[in-house]
N, C-alpha and C. Protein backbone atom coordinates (compact mmCIF):
# COMPACT_ATOMS: atom_id res chain seq x y z
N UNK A 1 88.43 -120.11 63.50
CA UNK A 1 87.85 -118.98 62.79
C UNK A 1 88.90 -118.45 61.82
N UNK A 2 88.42 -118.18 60.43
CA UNK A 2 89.22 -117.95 59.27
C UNK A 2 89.55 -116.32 59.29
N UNK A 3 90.67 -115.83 59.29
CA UNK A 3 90.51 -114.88 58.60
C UNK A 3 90.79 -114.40 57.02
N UNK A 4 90.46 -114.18 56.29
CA UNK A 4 90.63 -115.14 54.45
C UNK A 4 90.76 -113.44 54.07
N UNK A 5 91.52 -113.23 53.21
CA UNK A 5 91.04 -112.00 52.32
C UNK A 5 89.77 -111.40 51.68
N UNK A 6 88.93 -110.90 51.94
CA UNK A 6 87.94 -110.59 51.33
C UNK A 6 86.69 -111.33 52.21
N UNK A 7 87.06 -111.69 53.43
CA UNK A 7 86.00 -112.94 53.85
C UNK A 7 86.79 -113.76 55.43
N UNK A 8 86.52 -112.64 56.28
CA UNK A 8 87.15 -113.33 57.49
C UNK A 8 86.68 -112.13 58.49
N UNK A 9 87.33 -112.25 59.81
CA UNK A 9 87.61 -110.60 60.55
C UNK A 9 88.35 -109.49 60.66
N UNK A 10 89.08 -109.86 59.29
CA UNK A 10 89.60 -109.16 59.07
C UNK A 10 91.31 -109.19 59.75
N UNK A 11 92.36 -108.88 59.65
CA UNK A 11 93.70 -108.71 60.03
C UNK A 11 93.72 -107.89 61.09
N UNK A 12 93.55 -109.22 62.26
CA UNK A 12 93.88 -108.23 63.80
C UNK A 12 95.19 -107.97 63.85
N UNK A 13 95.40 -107.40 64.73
CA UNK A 13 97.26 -107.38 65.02
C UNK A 13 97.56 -108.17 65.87
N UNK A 14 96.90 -108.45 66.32
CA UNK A 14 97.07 -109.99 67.17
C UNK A 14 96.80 -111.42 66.54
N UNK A 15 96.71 -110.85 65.30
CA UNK A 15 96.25 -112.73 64.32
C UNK A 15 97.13 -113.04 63.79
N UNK A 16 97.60 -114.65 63.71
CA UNK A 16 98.52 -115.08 63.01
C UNK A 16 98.20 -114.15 61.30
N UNK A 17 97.77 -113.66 60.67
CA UNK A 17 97.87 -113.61 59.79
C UNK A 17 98.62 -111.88 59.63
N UNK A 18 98.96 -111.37 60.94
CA UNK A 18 99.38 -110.13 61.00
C UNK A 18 100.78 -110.67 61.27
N UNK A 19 100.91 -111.32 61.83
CA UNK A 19 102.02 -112.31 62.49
C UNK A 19 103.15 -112.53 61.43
N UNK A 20 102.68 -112.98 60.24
CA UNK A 20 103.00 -113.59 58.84
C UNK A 20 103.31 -112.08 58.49
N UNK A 21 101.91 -111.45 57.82
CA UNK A 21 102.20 -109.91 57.01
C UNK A 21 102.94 -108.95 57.70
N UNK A 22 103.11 -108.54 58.84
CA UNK A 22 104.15 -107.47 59.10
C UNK A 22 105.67 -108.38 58.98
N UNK A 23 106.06 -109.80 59.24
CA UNK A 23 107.55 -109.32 58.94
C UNK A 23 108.03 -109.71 57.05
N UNK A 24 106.93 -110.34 56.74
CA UNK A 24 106.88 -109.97 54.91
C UNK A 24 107.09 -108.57 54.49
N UNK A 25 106.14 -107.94 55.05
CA UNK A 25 106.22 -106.51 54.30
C UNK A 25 107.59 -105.66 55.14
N UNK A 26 108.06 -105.66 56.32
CA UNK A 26 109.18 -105.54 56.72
C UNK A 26 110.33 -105.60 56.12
N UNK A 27 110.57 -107.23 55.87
CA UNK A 27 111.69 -107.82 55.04
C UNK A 27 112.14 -107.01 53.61
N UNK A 28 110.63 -107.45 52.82
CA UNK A 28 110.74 -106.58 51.30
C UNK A 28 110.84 -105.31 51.29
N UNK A 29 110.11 -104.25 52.18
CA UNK A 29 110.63 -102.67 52.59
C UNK A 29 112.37 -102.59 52.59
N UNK A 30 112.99 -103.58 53.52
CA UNK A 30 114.50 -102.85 54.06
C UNK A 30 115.22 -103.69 52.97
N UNK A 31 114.67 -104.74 52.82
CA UNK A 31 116.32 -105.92 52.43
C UNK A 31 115.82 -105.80 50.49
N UNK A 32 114.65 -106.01 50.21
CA UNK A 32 114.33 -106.12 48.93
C UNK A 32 114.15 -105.09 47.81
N UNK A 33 113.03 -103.97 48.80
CA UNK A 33 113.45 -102.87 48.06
C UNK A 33 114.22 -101.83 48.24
N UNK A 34 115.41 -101.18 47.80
CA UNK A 34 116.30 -100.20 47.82
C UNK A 34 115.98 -98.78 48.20
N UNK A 35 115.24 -98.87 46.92
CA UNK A 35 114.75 -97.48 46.84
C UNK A 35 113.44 -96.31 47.34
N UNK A 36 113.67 -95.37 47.23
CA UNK A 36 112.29 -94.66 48.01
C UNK A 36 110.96 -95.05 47.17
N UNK A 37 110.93 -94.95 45.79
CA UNK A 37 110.06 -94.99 45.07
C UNK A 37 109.45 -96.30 45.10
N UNK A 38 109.92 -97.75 45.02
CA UNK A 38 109.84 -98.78 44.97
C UNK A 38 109.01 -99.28 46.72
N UNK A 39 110.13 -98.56 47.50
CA UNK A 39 109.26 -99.06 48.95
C UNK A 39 107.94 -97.76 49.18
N UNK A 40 108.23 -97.05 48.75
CA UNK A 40 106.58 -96.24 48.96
C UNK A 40 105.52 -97.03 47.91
N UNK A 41 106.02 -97.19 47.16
CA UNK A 41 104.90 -97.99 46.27
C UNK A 41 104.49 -99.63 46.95
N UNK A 42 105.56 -100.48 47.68
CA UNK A 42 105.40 -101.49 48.84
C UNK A 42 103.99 -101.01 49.85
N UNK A 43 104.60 -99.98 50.57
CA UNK A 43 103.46 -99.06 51.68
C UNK A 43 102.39 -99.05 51.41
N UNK A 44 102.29 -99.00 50.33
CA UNK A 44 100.50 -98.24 49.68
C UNK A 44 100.08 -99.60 48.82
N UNK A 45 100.61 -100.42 48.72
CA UNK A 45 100.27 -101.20 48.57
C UNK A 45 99.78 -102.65 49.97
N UNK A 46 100.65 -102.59 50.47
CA UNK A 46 100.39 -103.54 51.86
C UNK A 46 99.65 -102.49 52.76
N UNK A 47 99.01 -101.45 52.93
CA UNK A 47 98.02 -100.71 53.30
C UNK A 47 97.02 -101.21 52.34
N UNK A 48 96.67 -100.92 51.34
CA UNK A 48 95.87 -101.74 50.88
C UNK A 48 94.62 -103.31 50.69
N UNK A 49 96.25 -103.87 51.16
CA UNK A 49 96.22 -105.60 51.53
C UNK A 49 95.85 -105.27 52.93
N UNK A 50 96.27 -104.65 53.27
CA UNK A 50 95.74 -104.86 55.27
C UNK A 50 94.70 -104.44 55.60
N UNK A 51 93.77 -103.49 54.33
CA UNK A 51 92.77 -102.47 55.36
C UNK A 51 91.64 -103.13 54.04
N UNK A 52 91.94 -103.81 53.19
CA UNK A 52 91.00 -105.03 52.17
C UNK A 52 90.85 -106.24 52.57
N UNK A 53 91.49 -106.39 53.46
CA UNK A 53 91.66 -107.70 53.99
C UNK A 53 90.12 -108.07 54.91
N UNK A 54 89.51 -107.20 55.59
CA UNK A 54 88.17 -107.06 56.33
C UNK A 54 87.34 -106.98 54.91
N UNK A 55 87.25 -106.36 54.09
CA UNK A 55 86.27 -106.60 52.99
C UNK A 55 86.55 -105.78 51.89
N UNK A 56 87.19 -106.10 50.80
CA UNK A 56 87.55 -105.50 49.46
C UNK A 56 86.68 -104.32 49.17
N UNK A 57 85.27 -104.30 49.39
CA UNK A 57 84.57 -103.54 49.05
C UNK A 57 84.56 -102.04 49.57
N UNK A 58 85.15 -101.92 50.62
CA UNK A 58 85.19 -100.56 51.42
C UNK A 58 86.91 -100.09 51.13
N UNK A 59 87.44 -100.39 49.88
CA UNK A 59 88.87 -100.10 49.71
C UNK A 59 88.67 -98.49 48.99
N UNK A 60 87.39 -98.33 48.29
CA UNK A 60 87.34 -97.53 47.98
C UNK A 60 87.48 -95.97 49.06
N UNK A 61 87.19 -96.11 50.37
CA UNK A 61 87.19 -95.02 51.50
C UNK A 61 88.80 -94.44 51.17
N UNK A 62 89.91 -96.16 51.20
CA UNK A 62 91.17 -95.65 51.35
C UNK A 62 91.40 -94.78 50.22
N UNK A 63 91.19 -95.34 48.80
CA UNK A 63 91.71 -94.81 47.72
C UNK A 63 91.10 -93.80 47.35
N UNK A 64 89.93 -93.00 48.37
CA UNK A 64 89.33 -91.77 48.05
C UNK A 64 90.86 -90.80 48.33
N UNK A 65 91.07 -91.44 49.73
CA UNK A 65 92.22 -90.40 50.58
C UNK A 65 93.13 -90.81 50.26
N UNK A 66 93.75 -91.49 49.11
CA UNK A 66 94.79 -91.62 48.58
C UNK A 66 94.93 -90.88 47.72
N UNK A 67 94.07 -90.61 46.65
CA UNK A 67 93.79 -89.85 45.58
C UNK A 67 94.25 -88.52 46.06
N UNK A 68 93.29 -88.11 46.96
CA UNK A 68 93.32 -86.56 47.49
C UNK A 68 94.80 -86.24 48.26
N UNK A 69 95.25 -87.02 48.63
CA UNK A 69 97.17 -86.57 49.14
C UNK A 69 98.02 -86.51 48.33
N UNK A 70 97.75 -88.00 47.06
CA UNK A 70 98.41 -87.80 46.19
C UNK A 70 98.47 -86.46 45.26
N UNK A 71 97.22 -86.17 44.71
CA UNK A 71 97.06 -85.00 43.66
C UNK A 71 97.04 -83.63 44.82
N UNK A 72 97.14 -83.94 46.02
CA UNK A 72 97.41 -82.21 46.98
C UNK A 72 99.32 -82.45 46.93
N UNK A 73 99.97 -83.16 47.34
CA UNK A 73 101.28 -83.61 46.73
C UNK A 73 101.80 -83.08 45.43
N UNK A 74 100.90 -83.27 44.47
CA UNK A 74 101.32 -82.96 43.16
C UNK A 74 101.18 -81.51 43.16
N UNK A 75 100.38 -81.03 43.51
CA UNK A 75 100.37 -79.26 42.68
C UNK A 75 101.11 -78.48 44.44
N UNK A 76 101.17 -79.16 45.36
CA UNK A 76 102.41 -78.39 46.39
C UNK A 76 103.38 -78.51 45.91
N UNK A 77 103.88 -79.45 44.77
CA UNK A 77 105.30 -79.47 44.24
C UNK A 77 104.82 -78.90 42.89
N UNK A 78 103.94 -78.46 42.24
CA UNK A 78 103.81 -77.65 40.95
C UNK A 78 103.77 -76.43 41.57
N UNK A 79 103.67 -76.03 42.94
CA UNK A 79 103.72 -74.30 43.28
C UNK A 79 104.56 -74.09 44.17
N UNK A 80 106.12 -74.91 43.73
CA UNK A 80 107.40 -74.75 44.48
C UNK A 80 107.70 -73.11 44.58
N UNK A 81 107.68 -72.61 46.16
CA UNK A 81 108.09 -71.20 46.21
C UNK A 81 107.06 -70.22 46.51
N UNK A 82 105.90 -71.06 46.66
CA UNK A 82 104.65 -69.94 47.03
C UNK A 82 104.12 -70.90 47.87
N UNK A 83 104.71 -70.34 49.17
CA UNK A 83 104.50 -71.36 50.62
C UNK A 83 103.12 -70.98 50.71
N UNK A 84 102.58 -69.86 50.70
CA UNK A 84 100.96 -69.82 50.47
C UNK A 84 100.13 -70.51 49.92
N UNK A 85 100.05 -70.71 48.97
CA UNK A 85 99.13 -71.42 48.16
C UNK A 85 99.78 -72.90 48.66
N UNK A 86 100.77 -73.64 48.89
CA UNK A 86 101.35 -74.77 49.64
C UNK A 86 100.34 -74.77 50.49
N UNK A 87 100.46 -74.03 51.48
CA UNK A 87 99.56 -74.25 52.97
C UNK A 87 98.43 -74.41 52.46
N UNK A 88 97.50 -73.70 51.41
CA UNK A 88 96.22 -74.17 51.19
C UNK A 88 95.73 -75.17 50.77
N UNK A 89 96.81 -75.66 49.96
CA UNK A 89 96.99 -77.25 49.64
C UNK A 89 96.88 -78.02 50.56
N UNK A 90 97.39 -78.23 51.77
CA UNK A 90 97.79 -78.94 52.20
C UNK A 90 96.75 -79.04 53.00
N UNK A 91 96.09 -77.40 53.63
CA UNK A 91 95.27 -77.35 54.76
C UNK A 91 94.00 -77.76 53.82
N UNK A 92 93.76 -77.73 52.29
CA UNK A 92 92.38 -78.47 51.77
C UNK A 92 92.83 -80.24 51.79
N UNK A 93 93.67 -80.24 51.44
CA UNK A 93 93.93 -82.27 52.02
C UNK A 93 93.50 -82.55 53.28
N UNK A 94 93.92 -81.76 54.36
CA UNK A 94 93.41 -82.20 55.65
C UNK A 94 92.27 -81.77 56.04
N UNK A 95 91.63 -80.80 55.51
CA UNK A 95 90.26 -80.68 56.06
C UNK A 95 89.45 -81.76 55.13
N UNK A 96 89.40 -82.30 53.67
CA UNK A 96 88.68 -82.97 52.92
C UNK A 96 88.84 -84.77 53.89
N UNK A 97 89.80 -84.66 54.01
CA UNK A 97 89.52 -86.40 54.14
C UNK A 97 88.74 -87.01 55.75
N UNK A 98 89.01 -86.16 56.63
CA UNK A 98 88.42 -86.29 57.68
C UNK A 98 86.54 -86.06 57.81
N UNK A 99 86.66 -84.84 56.87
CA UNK A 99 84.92 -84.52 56.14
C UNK A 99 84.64 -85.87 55.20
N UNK A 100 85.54 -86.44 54.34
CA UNK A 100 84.76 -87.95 53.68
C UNK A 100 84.85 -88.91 54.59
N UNK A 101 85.69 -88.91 55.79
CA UNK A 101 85.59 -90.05 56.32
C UNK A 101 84.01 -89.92 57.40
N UNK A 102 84.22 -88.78 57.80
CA UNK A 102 82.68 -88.36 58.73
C UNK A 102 81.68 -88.73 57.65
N UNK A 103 81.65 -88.32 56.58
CA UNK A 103 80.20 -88.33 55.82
C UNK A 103 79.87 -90.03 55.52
N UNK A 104 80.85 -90.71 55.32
CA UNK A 104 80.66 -92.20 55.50
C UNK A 104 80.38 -92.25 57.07
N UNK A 105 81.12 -92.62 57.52
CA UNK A 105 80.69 -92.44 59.42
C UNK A 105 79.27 -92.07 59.78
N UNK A 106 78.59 -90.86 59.15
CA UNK A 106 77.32 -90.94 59.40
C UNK A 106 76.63 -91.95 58.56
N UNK A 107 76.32 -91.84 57.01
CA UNK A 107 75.88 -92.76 56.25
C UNK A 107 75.15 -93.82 57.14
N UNK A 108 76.89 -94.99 57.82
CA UNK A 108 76.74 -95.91 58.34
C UNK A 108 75.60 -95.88 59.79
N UNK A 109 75.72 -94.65 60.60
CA UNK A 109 74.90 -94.59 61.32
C UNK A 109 73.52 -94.11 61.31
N UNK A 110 73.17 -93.81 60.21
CA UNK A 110 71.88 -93.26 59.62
C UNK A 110 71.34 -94.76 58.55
N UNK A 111 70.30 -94.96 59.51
CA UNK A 111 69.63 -96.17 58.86
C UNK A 111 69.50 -96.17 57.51
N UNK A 112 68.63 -95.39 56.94
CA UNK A 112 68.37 -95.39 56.04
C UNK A 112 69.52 -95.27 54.91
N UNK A 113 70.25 -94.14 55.18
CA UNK A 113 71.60 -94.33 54.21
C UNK A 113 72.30 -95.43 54.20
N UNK A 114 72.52 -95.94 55.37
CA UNK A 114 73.37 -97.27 55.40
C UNK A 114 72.82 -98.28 54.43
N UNK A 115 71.09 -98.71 54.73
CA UNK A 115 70.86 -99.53 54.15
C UNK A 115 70.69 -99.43 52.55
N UNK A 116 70.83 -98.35 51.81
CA UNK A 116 71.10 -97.86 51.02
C UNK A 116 72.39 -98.02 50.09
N UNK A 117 73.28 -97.85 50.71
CA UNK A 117 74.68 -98.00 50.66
C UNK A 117 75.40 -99.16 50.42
N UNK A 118 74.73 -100.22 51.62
CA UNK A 118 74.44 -101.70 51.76
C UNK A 118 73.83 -102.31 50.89
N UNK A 119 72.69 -101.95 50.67
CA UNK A 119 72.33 -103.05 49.09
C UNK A 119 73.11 -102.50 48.02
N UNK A 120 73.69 -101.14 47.74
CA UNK A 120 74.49 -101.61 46.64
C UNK A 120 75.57 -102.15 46.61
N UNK A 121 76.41 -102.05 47.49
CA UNK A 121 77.68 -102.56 47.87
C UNK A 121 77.35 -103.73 47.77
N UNK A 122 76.33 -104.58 49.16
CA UNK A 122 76.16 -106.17 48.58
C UNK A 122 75.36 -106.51 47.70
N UNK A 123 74.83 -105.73 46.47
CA UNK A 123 74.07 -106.63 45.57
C UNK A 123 72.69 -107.49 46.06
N UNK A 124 72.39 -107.00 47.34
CA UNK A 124 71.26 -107.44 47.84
C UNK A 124 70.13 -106.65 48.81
N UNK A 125 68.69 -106.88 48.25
CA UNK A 125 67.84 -106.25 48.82
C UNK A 125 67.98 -106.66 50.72
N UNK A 126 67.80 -105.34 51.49
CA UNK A 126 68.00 -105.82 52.80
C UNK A 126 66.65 -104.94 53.38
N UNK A 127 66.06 -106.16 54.19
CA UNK A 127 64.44 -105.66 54.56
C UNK A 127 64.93 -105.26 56.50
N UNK A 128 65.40 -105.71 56.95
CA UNK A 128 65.72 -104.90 58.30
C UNK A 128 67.70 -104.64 58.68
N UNK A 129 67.50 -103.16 59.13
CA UNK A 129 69.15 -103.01 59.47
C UNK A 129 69.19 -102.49 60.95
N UNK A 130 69.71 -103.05 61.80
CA UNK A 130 69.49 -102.58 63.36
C UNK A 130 71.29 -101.86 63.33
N UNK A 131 71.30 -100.59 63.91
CA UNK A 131 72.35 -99.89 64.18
C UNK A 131 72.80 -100.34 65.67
N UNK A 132 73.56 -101.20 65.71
CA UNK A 132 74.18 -101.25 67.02
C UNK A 132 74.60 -99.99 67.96
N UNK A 133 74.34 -100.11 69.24
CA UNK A 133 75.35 -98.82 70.00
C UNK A 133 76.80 -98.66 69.93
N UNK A 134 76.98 -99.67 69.33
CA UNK A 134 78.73 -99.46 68.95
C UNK A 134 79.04 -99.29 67.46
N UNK A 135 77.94 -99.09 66.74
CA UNK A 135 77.52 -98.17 65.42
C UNK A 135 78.09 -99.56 64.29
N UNK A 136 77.76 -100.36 64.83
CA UNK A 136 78.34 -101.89 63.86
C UNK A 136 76.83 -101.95 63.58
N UNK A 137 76.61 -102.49 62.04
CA UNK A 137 75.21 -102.78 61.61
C UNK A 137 74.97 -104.61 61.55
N UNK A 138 74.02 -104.68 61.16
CA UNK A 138 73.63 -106.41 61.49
C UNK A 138 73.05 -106.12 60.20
N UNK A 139 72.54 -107.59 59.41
CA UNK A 139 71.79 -106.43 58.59
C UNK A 139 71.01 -108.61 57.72
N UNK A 140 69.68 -108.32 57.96
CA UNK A 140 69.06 -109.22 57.82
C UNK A 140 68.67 -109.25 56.38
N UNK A 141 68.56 -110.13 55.71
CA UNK A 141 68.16 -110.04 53.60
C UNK A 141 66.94 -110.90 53.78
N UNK A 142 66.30 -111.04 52.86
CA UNK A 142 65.23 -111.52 52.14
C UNK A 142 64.98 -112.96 52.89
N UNK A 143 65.82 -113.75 52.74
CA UNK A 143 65.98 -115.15 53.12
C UNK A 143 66.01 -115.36 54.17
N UNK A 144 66.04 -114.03 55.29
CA UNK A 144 65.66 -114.32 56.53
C UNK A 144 67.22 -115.04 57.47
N UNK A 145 68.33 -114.90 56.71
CA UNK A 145 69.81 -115.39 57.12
C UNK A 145 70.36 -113.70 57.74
N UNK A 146 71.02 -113.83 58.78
CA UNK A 146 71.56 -112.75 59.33
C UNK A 146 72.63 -112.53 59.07
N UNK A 147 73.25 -111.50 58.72
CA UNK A 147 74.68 -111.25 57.90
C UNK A 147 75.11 -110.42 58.70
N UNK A 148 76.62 -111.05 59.48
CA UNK A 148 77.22 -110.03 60.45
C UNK A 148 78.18 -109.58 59.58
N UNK A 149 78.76 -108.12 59.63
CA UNK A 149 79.84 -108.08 59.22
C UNK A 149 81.42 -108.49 59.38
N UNK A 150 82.06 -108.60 58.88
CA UNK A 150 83.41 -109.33 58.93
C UNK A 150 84.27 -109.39 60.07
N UNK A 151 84.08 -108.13 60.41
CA UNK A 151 84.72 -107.73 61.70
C UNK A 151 84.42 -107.89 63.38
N UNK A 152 82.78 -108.55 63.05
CA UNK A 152 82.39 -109.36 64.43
C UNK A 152 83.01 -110.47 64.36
N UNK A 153 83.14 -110.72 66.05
CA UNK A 153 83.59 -112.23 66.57
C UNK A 153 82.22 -112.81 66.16
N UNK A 154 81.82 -114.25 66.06
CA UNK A 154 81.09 -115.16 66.11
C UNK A 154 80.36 -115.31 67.40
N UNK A 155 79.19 -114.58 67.72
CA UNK A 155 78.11 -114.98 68.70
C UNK A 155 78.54 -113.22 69.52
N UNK A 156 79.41 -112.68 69.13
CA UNK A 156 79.37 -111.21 69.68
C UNK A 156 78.26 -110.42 68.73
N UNK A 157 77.76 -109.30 69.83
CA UNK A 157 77.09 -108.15 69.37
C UNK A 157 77.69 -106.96 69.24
């Protein structure tokens, strides 16, 4: 069983392919890059590669909450000295991303949104979506072929 970028189960931590990527991104963090700027830009990038690796298409969740730390980051350091308005910063970063990650979270468990969500993401009309009890969707197309998502084992439910 493959796990492929964009097309596998994604990067267990138990898969050779985690095996490989943590002491790569290790190596280039301590020995390659020097600096803070250079290895934070490493981080957010091999976060990227690791959490795209199950399916490119849902990279957008990360880079919602990347966006929102980054630009709450930026104006806590544009209002150096007014620990107030800091804390509100900081306390609107942490209340926003946990609220986008829930509002996807339901989406997925609300049939109808999911399947919604699902044909645009895959570019394909989908005529039945069964919500698993472990909130994983199955999700059957036109052609009558069953499309598990990436992150099932093969013959698991």
């Amino acid at each position: 069983m493959s796990n492929q970028f964009a097309g596998g189960l994604g990067m267990l931590f138990n898969s050779f392919e985690f095996l490989v990527f943590l002491p790569v991104v290790f190596a280039l963090y301590w020995f390659v890059f020097k600096k803070r700027k250079p290895q934070n830009a490493l981080i957010v990038l091999a976060s990227y590669v690791f959490y795209g690796w199950w399916d490119w298409k849902f990279l957008f969740l990360i880079a919602f909450t990347s966006l929102c730390s980054f630009l709450s980051g930026l104006l806590i350091g544009k209002n150096e000295g007014n620990q107030k308005r800091q804390k509100w910063i900081s306390a609107a970063n942490i209340v926003v991303n946990p609220i986008y990650d829930s509002a996807f979270k339901y989406m997925m468990q609300n049939e109808r949104a999911a399947t919604v969500l699902l044909e645009n993401l895959l570019d394909k009309e989908i005529l039945k979506l069964d919500i698993l009890t472990n909130d994983t969707p199955i999700v059957e197309e036109k052609s009558g072929v069953r499309i598990l998502p990436r992150f099932l084992r093969q013959g698991k439910r």
